[in-house]
C-alpha atoms as a PDB file:
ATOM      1  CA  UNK A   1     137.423 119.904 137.973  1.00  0.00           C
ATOM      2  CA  UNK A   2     136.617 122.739 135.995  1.00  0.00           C
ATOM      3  CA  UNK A   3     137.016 126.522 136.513  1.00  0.00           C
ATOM      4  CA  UNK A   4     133.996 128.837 137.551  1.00  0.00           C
ATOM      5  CA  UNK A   5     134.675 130.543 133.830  1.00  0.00           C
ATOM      6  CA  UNK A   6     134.000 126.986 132.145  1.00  0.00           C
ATOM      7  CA  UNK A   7     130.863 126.426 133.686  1.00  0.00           C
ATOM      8  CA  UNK A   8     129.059 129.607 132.979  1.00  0.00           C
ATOM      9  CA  UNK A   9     127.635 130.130 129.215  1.00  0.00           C
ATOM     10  CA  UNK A  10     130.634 133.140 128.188  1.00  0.00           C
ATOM     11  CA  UNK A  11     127.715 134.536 125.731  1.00  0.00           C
ATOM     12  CA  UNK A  12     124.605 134.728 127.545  1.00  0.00           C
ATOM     13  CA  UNK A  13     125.617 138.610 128.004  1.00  0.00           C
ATOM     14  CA  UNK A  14     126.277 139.399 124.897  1.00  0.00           C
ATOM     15  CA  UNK A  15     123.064 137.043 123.658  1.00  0.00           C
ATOM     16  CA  UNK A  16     120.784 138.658 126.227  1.00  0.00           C
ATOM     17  CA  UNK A  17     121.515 142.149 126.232  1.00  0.00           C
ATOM     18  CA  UNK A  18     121.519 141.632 121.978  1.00  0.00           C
ATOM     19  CA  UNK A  19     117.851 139.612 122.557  1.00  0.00           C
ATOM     20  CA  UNK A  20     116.161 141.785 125.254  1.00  0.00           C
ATOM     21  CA  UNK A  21     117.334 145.230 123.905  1.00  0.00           C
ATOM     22  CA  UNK A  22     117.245 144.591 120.285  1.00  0.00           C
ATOM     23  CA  UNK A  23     113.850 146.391 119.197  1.00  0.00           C
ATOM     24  CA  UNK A  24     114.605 148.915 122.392  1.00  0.00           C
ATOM     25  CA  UNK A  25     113.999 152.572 120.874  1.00  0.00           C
ATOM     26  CA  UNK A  26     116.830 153.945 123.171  1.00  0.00           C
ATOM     27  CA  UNK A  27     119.521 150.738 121.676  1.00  0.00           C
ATOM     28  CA  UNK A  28     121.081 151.517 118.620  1.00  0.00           C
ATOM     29  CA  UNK A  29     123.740 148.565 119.040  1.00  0.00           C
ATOM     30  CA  UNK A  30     125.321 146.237 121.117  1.00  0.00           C
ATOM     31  CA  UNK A  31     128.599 145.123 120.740  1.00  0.00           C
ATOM     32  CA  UNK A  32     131.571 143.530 122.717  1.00  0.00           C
ATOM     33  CA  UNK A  33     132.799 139.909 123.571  1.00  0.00           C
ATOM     34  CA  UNK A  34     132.073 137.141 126.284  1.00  0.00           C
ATOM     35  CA  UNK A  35     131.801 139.691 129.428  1.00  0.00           C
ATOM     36  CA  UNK A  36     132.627 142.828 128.069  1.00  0.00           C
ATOM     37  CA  UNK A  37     129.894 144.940 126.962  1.00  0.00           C
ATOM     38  CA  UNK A  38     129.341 148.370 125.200  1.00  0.00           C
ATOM     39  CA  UNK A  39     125.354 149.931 124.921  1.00  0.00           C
ATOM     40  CA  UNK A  40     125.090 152.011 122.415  1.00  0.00           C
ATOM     41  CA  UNK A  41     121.939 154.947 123.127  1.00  0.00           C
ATOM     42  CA  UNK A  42     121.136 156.802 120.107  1.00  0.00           C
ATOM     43  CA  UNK A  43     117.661 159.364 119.836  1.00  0.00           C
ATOM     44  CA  UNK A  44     116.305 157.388 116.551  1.00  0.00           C
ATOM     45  CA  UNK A  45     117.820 154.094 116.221  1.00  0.00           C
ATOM     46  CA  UNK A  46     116.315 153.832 112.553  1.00  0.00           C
ATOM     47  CA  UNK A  47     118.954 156.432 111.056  1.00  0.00           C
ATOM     48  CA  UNK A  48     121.297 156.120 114.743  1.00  0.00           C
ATOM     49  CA  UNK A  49     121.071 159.637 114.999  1.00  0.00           C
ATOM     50  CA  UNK A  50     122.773 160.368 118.255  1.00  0.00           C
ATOM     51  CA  UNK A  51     121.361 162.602 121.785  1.00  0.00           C
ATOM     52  CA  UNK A  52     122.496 165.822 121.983  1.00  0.00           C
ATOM     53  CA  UNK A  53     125.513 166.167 124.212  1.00  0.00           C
ATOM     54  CA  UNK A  54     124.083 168.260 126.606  1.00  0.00           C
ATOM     55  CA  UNK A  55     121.621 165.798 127.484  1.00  0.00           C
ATOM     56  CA  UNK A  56     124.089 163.020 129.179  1.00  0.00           C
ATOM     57  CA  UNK A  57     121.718 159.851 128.668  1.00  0.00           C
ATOM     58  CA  UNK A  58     124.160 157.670 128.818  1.00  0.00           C
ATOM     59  CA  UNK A  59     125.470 159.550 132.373  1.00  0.00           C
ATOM     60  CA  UNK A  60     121.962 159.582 133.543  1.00  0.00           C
ATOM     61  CA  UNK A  61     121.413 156.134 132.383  1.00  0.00           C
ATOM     62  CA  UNK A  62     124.538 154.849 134.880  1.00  0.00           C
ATOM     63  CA  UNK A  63     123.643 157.028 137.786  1.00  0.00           C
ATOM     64  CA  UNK A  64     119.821 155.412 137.509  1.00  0.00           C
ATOM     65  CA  UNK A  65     121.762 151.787 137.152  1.00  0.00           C
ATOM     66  CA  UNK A  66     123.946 152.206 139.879  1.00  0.00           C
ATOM     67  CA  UNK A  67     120.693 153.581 142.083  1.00  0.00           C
ATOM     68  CA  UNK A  68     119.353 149.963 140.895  1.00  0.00           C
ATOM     69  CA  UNK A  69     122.869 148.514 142.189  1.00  0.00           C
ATOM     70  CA  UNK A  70     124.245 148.137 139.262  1.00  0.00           C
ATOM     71  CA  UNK A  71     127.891 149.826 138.208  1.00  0.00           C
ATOM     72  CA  UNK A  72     128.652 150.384 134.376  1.00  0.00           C
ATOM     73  CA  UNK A  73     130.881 152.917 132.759  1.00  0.00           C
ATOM     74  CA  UNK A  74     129.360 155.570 130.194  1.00  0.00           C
ATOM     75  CA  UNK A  75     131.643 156.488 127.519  1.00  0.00           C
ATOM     76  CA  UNK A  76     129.343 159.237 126.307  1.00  0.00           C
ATOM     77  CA  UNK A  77     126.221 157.578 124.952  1.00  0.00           C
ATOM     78  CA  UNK A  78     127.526 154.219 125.458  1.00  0.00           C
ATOM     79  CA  UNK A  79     127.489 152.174 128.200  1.00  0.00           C
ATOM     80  CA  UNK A  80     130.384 149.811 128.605  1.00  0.00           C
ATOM     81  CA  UNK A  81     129.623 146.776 131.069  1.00  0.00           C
ATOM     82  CA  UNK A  82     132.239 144.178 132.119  1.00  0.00           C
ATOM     83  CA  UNK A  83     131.006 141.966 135.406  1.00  0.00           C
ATOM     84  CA  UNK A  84     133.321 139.532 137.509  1.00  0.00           C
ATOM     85  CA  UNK A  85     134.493 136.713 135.504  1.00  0.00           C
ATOM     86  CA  UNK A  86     132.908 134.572 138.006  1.00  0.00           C
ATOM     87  CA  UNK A  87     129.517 135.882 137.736  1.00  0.00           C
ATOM     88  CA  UNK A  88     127.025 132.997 137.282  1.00  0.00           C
ATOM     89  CA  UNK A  89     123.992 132.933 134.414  1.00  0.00           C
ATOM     90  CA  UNK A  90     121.506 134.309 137.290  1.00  0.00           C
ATOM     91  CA  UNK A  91     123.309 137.449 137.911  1.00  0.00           C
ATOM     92  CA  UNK A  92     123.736 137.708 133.967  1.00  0.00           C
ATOM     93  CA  UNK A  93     119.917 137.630 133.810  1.00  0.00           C
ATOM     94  CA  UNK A  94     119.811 139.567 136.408  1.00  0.00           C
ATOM     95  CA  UNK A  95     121.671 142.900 135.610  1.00  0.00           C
ATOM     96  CA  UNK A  96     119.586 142.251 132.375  1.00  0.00           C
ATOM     97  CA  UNK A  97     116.978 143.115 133.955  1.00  0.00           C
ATOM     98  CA  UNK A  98     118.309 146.223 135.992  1.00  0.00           C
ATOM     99  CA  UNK A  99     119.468 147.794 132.349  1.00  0.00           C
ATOM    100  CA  UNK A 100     115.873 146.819 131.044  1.00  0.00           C
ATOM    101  CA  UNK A 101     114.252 148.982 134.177  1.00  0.00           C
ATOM    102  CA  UNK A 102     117.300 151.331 133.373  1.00  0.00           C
ATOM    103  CA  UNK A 103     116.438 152.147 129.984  1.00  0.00           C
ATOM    104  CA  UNK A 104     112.555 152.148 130.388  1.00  0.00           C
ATOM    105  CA  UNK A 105     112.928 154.518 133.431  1.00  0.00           C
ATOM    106  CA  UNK A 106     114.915 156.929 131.077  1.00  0.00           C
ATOM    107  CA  UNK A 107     112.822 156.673 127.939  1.00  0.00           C
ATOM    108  CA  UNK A 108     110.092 157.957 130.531  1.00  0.00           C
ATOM    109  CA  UNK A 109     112.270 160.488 131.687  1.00  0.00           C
ATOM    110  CA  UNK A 110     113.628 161.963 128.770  1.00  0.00           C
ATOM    111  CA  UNK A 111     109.654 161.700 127.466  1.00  0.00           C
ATOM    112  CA  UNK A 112     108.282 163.765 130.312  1.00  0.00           C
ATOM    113  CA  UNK A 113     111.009 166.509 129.882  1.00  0.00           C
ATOM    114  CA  UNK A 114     110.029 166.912 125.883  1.00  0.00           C
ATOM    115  CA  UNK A 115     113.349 166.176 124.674  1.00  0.00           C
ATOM    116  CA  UNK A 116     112.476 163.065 123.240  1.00  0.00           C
ATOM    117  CA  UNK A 117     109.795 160.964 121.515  1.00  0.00           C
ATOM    118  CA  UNK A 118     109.821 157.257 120.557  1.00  0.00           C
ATOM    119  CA  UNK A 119     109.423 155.706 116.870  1.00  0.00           C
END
């Protein structure tokens, strides 16, 4: 019989936060391995100029996640994710879709305030 971590796909997080966010304006890269995942937010992804301190995006980014049930860590403007090793490919697709509303919710935020503008 095999283990719960054999039967799940290791890289559909890495593939579907890498596929979904990719042409994101807020996503400037992705990067980690199997279940362990790092966001990187950046004001102008084209030249990965970085948000101004003061503005905490990737803060406000987790607190909106985690409002949306979902926990992550920001490291500044980066948000590191690392679910369960048993988490199965639905949840996977599933807090996909949390950080999709996440990030949408803040580009519309940080829109309305003036302090930002996407390319």
């Amino acid at each position: 019989m095999s283990s719960t971590l054999e039967q799940i796909d290791r890289a559909h997080l890495q593939r579907g936060l890498r596929e979904q966010f990719a042409d994101h304006p807020l996503v400037g890269d992705v990067r980690g391995l199997a279940l362990i995942a790092g966001v990187e937010l950046v004001a102008d992804r084209e030249t990965a100029v970085p948000f101004d301190p003061k503005l905490h995006v990737g803060r406000r980014l987790s607190a909106r996640l985690a409002e949306d049930g979902l926990l992550c860590r920001p490291l500044g403007d980066i948000l590191a994710f690392s679910p369960a090793l048993v988490i199965s490919e639905a949840e996977v697709d599933e807090l996909l879709d949390r950080v999709g509303r996440g990030l949408d919710g803040i580009a519309d935020e940080l829109v309305a305030e003036g302090v930002w503008k996407p390319r």
